[in-house]
N, C-alpha and C. Protein backbone atom coordinates (compact mmCIF):
# COMPACT_ATOMS: atom_id res chain seq x y z
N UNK A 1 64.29 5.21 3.57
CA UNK A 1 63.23 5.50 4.50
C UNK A 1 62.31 6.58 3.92
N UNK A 2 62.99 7.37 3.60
CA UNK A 2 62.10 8.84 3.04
C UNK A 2 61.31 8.27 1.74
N UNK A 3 62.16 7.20 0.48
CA UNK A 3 61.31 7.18 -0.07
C UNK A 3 60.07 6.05 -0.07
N UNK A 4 60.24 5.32 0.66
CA UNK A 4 58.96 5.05 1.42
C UNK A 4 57.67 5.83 1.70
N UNK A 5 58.01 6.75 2.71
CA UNK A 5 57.34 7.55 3.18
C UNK A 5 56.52 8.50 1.94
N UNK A 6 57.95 8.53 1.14
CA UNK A 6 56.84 9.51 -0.27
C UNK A 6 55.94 9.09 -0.61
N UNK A 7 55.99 7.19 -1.00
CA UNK A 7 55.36 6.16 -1.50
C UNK A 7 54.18 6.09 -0.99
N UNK A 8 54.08 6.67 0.21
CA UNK A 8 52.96 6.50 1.07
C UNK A 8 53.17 5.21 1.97
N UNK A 9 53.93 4.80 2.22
CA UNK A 9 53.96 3.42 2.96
C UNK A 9 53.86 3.53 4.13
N UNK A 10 53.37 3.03 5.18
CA UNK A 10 53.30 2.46 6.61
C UNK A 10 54.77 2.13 7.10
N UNK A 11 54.82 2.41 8.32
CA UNK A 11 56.14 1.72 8.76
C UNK A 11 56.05 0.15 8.56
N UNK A 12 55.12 -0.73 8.76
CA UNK A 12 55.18 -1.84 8.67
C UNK A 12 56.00 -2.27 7.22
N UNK A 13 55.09 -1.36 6.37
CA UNK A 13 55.76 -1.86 5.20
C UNK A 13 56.85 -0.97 4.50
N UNK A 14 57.55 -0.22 4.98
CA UNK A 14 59.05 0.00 5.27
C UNK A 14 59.97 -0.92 5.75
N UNK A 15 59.29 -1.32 6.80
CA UNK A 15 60.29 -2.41 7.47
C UNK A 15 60.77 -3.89 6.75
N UNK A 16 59.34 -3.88 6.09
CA UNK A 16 59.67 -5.23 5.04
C UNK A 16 60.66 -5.05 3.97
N UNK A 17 60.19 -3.88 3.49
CA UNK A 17 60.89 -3.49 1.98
C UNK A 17 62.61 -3.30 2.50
N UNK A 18 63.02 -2.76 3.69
CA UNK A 18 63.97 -2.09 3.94
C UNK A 18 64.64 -3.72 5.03
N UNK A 19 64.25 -4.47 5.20
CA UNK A 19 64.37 -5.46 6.08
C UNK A 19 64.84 -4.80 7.68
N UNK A 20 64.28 -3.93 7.95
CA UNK A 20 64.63 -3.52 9.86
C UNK A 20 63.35 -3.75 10.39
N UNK A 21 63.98 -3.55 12.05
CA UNK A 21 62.21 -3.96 12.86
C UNK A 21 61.84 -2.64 13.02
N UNK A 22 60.75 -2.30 13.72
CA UNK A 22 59.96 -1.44 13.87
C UNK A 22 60.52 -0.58 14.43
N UNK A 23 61.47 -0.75 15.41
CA UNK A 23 61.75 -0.01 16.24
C UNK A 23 63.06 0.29 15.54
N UNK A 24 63.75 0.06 14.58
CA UNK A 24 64.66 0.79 14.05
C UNK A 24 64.10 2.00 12.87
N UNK A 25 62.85 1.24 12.06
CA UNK A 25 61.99 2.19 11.44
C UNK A 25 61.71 3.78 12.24
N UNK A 26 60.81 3.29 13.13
CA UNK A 26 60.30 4.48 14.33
C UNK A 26 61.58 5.23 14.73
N UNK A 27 63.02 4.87 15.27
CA UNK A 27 63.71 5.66 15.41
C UNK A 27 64.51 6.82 14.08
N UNK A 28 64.43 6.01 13.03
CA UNK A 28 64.66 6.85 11.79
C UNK A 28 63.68 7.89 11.51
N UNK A 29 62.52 7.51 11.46
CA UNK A 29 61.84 8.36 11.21
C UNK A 29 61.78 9.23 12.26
N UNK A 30 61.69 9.34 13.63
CA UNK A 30 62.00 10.69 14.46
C UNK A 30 62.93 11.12 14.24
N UNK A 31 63.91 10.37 14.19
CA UNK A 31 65.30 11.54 13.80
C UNK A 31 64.87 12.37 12.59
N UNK A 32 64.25 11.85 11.46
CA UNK A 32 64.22 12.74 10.58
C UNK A 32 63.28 13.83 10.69
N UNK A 33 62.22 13.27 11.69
CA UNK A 33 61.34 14.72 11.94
C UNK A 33 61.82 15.50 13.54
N UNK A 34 63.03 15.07 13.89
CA UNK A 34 63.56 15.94 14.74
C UNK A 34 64.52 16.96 14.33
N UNK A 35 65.29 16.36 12.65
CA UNK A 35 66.15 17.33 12.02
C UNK A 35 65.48 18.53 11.41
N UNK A 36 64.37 17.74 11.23
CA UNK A 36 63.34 19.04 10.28
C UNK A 36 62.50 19.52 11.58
N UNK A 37 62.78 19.34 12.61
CA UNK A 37 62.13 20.20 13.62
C UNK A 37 60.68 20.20 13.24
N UNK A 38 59.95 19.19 13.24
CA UNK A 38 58.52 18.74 13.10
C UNK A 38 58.09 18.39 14.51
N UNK A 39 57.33 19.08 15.45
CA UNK A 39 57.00 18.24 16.33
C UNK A 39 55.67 17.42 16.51
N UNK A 40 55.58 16.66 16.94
CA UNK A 40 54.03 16.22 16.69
C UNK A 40 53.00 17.02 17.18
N UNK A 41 51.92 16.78 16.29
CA UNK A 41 50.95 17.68 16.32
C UNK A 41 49.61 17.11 15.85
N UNK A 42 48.67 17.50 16.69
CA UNK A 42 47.35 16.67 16.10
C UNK A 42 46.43 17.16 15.20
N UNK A 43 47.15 18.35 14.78
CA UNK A 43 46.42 18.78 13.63
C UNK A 43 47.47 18.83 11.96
N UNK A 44 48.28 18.71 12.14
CA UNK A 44 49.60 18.96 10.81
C UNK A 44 49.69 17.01 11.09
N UNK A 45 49.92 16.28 9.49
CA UNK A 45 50.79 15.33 9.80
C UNK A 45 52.49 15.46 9.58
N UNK A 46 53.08 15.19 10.16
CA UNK A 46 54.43 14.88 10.31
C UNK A 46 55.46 14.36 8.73
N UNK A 47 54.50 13.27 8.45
CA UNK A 47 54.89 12.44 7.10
C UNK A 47 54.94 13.55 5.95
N UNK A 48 53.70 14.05 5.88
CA UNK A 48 53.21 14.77 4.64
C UNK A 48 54.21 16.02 5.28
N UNK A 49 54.32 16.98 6.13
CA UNK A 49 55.52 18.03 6.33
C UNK A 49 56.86 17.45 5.54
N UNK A 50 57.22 16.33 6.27
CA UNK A 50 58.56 15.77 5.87
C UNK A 50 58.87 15.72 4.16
N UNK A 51 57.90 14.95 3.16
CA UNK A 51 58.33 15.05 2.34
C UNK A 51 58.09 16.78 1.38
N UNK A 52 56.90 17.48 2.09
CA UNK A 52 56.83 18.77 1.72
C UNK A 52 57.99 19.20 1.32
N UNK A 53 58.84 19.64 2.88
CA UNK A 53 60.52 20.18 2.86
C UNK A 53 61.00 19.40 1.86
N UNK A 54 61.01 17.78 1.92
CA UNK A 54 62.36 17.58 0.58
C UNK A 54 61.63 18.00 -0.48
N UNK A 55 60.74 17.95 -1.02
CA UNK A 55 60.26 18.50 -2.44
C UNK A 55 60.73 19.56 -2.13
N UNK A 56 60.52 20.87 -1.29
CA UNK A 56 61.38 22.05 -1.21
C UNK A 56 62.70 22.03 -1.29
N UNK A 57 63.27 21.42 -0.53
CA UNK A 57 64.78 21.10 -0.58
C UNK A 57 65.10 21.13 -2.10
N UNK A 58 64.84 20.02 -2.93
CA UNK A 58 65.65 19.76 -3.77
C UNK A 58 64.72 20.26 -4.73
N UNK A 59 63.65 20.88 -4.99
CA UNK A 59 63.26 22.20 -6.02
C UNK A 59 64.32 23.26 -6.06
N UNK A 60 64.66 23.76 -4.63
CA UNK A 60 65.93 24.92 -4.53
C UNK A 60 66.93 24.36 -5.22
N UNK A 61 67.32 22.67 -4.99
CA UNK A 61 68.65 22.35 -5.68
C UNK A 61 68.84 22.54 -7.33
N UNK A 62 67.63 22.48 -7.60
CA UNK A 62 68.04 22.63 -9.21
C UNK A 62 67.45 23.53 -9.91
């Protein structure tokens, strides 16, 4: 899912690549911006936060 999202992809085309429906897409992806405590916002996007942190994340890892 995430690397999708790096990819820049649409949920639509997550769902293809990953074979789930939309609505299993959409629930992954809130969970993951509910773990990272992203809430929506109409000025920040969500996507671009999300992979921010993992580039942070795993810069710290190594």
């Amino acid at each position: 899912m995430l690397t999708g999202m790096m990819a820049g992809y649409r949920n639509a085309a997550i769902c293809n690549e990953l074979f789930i429906t939309h609505s299993a897409a959409e629930k992954r992806i809130n969970a993951i911006f509910a773990e990272l405590q992203l809430p929506p916002s109409a000025a920040r996007d969500r996507r671009v936060r999300t992979i921010l942190e993992h580039l942070r994340v795993d810069a710290a890892a190594t």
